[in-house]
PDB file of N, CA and C in Angstrom:
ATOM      1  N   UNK A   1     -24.780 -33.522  17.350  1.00  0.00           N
ATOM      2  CA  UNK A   1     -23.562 -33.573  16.572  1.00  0.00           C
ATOM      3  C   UNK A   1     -23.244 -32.169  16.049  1.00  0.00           C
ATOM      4  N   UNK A   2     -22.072 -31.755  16.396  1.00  0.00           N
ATOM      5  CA  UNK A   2     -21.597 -30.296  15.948  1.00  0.00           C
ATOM      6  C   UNK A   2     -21.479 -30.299  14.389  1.00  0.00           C
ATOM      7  N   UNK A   3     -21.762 -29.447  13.742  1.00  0.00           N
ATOM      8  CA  UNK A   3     -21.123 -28.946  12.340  1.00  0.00           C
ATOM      9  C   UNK A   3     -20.108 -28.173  12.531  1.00  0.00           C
ATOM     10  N   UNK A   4     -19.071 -28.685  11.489  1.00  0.00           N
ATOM     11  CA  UNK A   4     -17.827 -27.801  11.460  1.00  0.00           C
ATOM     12  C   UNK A   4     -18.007 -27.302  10.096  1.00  0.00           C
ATOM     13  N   UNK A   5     -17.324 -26.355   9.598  1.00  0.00           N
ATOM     14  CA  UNK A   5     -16.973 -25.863   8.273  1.00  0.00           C
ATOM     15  C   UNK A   5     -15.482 -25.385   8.279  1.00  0.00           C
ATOM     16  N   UNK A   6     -15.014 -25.581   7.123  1.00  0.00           N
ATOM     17  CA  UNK A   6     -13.756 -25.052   6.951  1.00  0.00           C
ATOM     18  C   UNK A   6     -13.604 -24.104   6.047  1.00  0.00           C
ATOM     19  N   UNK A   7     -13.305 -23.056   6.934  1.00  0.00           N
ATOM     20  CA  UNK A   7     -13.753 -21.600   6.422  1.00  0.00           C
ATOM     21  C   UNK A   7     -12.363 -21.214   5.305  1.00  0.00           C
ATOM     22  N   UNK A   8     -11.242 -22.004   5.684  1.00  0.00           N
ATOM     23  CA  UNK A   8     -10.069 -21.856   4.241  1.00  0.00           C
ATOM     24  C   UNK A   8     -10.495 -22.298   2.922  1.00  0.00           C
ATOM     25  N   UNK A   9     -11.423 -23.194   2.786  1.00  0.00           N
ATOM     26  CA  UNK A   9     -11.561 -23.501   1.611  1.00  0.00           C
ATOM     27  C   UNK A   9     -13.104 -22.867   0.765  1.00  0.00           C
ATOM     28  N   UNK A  10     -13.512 -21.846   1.935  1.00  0.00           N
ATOM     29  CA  UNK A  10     -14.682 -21.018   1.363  1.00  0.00           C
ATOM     30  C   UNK A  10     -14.152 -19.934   0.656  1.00  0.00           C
ATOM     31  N   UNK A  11     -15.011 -19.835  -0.859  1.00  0.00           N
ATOM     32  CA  UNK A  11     -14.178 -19.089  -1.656  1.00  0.00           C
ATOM     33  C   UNK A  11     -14.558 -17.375  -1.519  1.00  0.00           C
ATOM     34  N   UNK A  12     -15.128 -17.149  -0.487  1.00  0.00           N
ATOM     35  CA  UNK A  12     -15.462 -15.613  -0.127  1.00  0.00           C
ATOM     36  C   UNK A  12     -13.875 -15.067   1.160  1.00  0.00           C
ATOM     37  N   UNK A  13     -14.065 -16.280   1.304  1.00  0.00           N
ATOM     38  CA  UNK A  13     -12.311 -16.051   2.273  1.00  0.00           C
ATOM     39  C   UNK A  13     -11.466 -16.366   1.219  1.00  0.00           C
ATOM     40  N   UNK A  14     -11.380 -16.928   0.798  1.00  0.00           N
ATOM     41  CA  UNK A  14      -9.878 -16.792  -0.701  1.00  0.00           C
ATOM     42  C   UNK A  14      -9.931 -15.950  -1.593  1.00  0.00           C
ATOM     43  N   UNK A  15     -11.189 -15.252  -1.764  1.00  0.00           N
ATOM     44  CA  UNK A  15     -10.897 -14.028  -2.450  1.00  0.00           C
ATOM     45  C   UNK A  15     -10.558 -12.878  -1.808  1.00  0.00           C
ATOM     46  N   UNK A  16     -10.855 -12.960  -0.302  1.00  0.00           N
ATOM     47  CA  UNK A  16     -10.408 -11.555   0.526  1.00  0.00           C
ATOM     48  C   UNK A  16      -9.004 -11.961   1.204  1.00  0.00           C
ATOM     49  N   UNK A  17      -8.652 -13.018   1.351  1.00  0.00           N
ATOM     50  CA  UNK A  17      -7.037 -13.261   0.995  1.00  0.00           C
ATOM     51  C   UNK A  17      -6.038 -12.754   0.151  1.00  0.00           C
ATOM     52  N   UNK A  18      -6.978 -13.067  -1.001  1.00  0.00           N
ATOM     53  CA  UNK A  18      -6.174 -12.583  -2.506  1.00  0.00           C
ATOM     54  C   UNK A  18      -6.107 -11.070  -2.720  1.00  0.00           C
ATOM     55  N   UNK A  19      -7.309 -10.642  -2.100  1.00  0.00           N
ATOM     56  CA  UNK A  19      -7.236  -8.964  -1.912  1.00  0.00           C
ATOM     57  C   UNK A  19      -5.992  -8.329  -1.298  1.00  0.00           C
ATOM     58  N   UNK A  20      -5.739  -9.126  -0.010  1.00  0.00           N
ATOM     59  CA  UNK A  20      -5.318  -8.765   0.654  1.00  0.00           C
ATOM     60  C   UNK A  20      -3.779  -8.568   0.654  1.00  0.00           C
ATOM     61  N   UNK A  21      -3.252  -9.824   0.291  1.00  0.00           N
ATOM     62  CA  UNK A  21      -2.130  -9.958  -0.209  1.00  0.00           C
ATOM     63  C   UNK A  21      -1.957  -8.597  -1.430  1.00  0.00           C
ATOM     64  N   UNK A  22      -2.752  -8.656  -2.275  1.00  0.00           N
ATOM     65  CA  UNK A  22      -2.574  -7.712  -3.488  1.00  0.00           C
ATOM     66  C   UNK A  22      -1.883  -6.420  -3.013  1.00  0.00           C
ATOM     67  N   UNK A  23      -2.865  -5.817  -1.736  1.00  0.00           N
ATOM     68  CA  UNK A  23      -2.517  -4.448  -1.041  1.00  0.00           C
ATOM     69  C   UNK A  23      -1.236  -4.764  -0.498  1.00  0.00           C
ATOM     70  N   UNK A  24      -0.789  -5.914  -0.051  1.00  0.00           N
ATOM     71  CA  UNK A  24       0.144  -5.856   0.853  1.00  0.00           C
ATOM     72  C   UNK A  24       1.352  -5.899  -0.278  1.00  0.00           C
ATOM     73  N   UNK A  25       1.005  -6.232  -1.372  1.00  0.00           N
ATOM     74  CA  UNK A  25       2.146  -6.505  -2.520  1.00  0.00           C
ATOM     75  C   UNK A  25       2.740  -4.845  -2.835  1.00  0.00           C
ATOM     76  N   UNK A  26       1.202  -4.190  -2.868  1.00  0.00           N
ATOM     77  CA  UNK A  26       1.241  -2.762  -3.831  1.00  0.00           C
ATOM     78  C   UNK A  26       1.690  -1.660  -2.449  1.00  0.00           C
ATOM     79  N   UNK A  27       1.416  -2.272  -1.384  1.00  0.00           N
ATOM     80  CA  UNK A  27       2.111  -1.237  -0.018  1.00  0.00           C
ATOM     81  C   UNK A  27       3.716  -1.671  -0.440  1.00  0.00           C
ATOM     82  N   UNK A  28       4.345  -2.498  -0.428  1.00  0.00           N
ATOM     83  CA  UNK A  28       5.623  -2.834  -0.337  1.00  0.00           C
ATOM     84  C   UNK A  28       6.565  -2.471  -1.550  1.00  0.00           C
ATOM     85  N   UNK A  29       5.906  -2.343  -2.748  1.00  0.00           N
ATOM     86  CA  UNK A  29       6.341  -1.707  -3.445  1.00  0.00           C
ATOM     87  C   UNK A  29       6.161  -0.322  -3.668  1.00  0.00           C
ATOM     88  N   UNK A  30       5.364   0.192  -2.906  1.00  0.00           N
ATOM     89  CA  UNK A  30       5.253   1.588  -2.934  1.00  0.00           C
ATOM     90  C   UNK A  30       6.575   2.260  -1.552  1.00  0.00           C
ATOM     91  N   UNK A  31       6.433   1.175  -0.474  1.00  0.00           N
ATOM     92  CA  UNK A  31       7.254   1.939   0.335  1.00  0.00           C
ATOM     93  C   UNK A  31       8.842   1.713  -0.387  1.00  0.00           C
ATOM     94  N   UNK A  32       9.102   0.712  -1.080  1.00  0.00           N
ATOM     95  CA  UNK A  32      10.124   0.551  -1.801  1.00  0.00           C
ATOM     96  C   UNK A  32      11.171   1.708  -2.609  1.00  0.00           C
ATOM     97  N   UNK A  33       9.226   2.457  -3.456  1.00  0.00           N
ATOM     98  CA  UNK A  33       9.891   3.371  -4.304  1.00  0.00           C
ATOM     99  C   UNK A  33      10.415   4.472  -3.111  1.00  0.00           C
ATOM    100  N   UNK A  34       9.562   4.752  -2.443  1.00  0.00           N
ATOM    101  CA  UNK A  34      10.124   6.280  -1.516  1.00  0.00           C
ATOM    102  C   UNK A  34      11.300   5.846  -0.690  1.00  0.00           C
ATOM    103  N   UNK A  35      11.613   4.812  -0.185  1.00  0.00           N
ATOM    104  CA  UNK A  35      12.815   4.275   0.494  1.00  0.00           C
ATOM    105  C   UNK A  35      13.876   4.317  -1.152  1.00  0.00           C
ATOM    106  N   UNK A  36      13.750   4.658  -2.294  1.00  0.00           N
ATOM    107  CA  UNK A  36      14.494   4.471  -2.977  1.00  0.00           C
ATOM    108  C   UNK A  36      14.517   6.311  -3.716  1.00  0.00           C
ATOM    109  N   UNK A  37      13.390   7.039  -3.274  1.00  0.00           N
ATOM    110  CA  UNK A  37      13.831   8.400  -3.445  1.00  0.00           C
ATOM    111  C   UNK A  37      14.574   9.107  -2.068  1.00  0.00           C
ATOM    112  N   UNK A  38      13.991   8.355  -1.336  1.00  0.00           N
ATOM    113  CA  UNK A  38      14.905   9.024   0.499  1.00  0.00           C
ATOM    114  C   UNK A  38      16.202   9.190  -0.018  1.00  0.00           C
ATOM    115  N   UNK A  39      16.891   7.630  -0.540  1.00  0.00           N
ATOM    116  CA  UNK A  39      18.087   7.132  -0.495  1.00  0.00           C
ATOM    117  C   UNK A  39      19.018   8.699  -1.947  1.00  0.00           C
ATOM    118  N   UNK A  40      18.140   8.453  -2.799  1.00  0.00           N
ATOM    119  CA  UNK A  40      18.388   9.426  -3.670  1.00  0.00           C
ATOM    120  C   UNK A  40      18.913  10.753  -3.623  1.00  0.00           C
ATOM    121  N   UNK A  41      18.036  11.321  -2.548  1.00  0.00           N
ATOM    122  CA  UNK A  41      17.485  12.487  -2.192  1.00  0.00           C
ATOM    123  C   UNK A  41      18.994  12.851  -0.773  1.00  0.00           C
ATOM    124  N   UNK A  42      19.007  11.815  -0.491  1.00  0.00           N
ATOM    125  CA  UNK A  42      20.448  11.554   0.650  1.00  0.00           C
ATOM    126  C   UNK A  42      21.879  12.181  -0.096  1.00  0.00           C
ATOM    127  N   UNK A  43      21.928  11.317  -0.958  1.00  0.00           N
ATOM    128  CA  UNK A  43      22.825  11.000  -1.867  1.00  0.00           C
ATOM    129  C   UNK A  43      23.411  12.284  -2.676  1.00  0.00           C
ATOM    130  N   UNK A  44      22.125  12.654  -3.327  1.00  0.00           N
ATOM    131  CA  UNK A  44      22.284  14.035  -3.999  1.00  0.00           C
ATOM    132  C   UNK A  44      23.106  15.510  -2.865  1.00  0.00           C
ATOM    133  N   UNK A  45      22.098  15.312  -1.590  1.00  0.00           N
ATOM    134  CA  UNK A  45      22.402  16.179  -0.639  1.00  0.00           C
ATOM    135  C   UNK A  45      23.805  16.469  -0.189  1.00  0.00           C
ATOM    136  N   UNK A  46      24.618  14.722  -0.202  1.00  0.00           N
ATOM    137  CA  UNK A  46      25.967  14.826   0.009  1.00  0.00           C
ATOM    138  C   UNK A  46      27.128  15.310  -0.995  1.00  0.00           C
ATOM    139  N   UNK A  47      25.963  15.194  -1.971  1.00  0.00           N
ATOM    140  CA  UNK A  47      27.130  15.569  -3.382  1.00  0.00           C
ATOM    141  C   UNK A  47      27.158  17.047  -3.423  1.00  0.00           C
ATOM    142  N   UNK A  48      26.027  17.739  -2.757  1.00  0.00           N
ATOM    143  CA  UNK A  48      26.084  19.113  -2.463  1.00  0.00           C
ATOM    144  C   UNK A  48      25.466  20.117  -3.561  1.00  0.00           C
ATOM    145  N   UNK A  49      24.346  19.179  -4.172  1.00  0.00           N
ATOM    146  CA  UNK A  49      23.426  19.668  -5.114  1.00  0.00           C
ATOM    147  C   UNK A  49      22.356  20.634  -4.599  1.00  0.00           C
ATOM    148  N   UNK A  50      21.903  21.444  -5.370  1.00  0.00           N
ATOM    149  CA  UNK A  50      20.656  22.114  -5.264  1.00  0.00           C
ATOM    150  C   UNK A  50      19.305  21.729  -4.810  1.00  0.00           C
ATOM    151  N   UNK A  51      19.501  22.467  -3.667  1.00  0.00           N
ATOM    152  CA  UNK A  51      17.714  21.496  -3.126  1.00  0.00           C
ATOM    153  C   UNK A  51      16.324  21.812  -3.925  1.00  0.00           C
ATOM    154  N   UNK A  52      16.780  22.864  -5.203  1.00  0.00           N
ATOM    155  CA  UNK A  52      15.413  23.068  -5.693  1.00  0.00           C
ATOM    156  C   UNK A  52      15.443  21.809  -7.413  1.00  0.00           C
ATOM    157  N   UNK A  53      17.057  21.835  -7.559  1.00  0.00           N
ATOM    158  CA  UNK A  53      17.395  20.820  -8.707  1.00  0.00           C
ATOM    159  C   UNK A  53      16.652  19.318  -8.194  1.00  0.00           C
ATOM    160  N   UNK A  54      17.089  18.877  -6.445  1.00  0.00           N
ATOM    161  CA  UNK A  54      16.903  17.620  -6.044  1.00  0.00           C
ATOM    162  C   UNK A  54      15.352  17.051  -6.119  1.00  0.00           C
ATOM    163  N   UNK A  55      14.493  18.497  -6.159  1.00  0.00           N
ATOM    164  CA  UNK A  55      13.013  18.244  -5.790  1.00  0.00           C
ATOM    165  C   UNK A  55      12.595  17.595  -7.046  1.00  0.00           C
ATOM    166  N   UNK A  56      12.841  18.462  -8.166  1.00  0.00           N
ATOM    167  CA  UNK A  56      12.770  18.490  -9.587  1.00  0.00           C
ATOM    168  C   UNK A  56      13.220  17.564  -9.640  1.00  0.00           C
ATOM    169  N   UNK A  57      14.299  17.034  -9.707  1.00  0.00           N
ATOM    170  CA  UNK A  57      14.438  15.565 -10.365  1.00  0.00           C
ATOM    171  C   UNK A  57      13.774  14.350  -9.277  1.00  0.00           C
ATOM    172  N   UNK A  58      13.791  14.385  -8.534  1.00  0.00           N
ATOM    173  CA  UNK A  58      13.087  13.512  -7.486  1.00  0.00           C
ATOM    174  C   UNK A  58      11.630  13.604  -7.550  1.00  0.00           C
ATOM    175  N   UNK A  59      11.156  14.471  -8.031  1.00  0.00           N
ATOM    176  CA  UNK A  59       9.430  15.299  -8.713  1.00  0.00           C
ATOM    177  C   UNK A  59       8.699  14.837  -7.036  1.00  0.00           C
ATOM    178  N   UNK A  60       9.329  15.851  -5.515  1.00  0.00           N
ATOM    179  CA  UNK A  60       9.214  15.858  -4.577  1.00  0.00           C
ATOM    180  C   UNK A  60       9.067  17.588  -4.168  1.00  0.00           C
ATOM    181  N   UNK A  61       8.118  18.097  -3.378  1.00  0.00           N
ATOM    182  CA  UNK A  61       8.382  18.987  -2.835  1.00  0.00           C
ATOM    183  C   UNK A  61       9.923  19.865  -2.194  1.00  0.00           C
ATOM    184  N   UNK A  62      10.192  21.247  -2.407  1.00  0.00           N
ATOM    185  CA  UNK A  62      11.539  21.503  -1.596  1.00  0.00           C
ATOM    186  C   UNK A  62      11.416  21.219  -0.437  1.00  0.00           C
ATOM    187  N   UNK A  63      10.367  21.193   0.211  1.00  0.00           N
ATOM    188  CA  UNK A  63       9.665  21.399   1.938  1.00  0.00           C
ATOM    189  C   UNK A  63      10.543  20.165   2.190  1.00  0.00           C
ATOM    190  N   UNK A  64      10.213  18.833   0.888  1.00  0.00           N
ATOM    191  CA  UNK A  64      10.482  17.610   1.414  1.00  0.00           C
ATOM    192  C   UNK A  64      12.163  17.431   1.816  1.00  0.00           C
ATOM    193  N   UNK A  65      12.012  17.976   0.907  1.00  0.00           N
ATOM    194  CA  UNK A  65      14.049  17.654   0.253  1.00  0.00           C
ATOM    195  C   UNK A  65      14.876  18.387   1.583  1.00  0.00           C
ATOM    196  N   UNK A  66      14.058  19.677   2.470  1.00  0.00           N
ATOM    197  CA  UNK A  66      14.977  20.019   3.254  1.00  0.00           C
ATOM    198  C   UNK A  66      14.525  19.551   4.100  1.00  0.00           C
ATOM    199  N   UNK A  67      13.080  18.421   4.885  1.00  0.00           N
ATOM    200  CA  UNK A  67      12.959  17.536   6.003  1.00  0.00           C
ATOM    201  C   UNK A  67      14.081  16.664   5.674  1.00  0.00           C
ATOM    202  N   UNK A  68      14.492  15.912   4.618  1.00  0.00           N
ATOM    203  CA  UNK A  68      15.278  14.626   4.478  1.00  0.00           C
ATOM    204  C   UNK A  68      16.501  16.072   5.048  1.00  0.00           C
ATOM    205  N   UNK A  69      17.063  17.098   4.897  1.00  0.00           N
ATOM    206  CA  UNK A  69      18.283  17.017   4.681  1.00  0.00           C
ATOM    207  C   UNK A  69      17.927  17.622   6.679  1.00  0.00           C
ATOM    208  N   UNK A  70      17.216  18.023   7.075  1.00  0.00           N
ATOM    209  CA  UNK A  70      17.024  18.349   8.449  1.00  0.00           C
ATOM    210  C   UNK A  70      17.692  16.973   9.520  1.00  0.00           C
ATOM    211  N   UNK A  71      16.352  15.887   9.001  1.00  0.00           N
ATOM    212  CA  UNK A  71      17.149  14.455   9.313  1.00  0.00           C
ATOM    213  C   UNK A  71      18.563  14.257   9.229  1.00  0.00           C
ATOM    214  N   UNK A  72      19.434  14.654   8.239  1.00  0.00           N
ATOM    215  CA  UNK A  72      20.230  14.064   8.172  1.00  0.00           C
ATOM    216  C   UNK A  72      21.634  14.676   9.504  1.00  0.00           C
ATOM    217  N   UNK A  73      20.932  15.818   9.450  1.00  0.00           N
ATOM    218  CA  UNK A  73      22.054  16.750  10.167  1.00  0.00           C
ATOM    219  C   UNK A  73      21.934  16.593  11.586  1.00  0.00           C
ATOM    220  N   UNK A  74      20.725  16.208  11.794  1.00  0.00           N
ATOM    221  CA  UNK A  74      20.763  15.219  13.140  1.00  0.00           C
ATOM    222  C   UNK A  74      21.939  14.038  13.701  1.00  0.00           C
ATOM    223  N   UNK A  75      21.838  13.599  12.355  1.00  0.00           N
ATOM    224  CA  UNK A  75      22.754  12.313  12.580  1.00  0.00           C
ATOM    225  C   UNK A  75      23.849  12.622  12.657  1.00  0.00           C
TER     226      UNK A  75
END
């Protein structure tokens, strides 16, 4: 006769679930914030602000501020 176990209701797998989810919570809000300085950082660029003002208030490298504005001039 086989033994089965049901490994969902073992609580060493519901706690590395719960881990897991956690990271996946704290990745999504992290890519959130930088998808919400990109957008910023866009924004500012079109208004025709200072790329050393944009870094500073965005508290981002200039290096960064002129990859986003490199990107953009692509488009």
């Amino acid at each position: 006769m086989p033994i089965t176990y049901d490994i969902t209701k073992d609580s060493f797998y519901l706690r590395g679930q719960a881990k897991g989810l956690e990271q996946g919570i704290e990745q999504g809000i992290e890519r959130g914030r930088e998808e919400k300085i990109i957008a910023m950082i866009r924004n500012m660029l079109e208004k025709g602000s200072d790329i050393k003002f944009i870094a500073e208030v965005a508290e981002v490298t200039q290096k960064y501020v002129r990859q986003i504005q490199k990107e953009m001039d692509k488009k």
